[in-house]
C-alpha atoms as a PDB file:
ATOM      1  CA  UNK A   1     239.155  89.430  94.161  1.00  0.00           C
ATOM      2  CA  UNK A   2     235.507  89.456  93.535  1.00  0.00           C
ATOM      3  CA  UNK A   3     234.069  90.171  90.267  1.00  0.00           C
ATOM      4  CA  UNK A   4     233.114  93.843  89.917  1.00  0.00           C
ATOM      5  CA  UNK A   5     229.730  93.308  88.953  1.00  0.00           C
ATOM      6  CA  UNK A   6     228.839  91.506  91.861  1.00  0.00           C
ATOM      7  CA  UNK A   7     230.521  93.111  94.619  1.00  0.00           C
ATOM      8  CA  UNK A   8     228.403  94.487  97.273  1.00  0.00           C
ATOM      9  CA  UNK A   9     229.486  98.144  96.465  1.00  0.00           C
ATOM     10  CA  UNK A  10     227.674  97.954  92.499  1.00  0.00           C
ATOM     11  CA  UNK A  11     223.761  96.682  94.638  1.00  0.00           C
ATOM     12  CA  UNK A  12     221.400  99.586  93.901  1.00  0.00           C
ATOM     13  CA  UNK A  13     220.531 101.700  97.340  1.00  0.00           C
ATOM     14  CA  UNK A  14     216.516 100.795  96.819  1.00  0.00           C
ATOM     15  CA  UNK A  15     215.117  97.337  96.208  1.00  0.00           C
ATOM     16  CA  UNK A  16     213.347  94.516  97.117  1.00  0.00           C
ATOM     17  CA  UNK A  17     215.834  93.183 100.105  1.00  0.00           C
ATOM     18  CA  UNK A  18     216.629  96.697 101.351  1.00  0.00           C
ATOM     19  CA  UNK A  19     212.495  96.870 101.474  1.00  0.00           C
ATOM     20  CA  UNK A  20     211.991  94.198 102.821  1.00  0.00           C
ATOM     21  CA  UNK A  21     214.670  94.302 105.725  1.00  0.00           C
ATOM     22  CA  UNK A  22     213.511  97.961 106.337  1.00  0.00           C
ATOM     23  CA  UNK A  23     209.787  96.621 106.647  1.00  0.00           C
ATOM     24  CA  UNK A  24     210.700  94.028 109.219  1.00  0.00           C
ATOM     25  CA  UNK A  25     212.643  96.524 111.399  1.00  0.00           C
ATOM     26  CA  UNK A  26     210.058  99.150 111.157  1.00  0.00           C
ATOM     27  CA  UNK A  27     207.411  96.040 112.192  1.00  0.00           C
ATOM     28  CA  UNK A  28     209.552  94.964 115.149  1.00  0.00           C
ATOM     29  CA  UNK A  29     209.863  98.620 116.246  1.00  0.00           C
ATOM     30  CA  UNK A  30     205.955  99.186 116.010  1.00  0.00           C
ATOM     31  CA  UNK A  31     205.218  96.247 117.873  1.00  0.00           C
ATOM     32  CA  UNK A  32     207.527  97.158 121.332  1.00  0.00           C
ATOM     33  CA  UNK A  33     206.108 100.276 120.721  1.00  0.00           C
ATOM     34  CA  UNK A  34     202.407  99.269 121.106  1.00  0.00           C
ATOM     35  CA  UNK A  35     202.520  96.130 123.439  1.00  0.00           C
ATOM     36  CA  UNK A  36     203.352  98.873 126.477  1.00  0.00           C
ATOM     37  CA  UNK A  37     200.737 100.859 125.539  1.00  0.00           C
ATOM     38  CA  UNK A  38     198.136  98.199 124.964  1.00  0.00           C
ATOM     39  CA  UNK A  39     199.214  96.578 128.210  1.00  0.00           C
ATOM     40  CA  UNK A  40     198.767  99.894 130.422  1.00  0.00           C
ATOM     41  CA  UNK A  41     195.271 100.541 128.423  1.00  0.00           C
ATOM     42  CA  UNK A  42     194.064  97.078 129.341  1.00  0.00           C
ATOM     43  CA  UNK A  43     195.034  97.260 132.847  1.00  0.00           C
ATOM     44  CA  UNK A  44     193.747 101.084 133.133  1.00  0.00           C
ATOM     45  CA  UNK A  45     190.453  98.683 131.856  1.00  0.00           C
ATOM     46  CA  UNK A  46     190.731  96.276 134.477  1.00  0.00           C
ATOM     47  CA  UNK A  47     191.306  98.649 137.515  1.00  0.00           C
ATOM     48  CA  UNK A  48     188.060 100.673 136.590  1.00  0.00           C
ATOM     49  CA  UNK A  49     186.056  97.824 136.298  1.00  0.00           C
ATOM     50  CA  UNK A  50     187.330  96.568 139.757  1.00  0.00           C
ATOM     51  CA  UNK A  51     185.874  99.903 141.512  1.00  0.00           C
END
């Protein structure tokens, strides 16, 4: 049996790691998020300089 002070269920809720992780998710999440809308922008762009 693990030792109670470093079980999983004694971390602290806020922290460097939990950070962190939440950082990167909220990152990926904000970049599909604005590729789709850059992409339609840029061709929007593109189609009024064609006419």
């Amino acid at each position: 049996m693990a030792e109670p002070s470093k079980s999983l269920a004694n971390l602290p809720y806020t922290g460097c790691v939990g950070i962190l992780l939440l950082l990167i998710i909220g990152g990926v999440f904000l970049v599909f998020a604005v590729r789709p809308y850059y992409l339609s922008h840029r061709a929007e762009a593109t189609a009024n300089i064609l006419i």
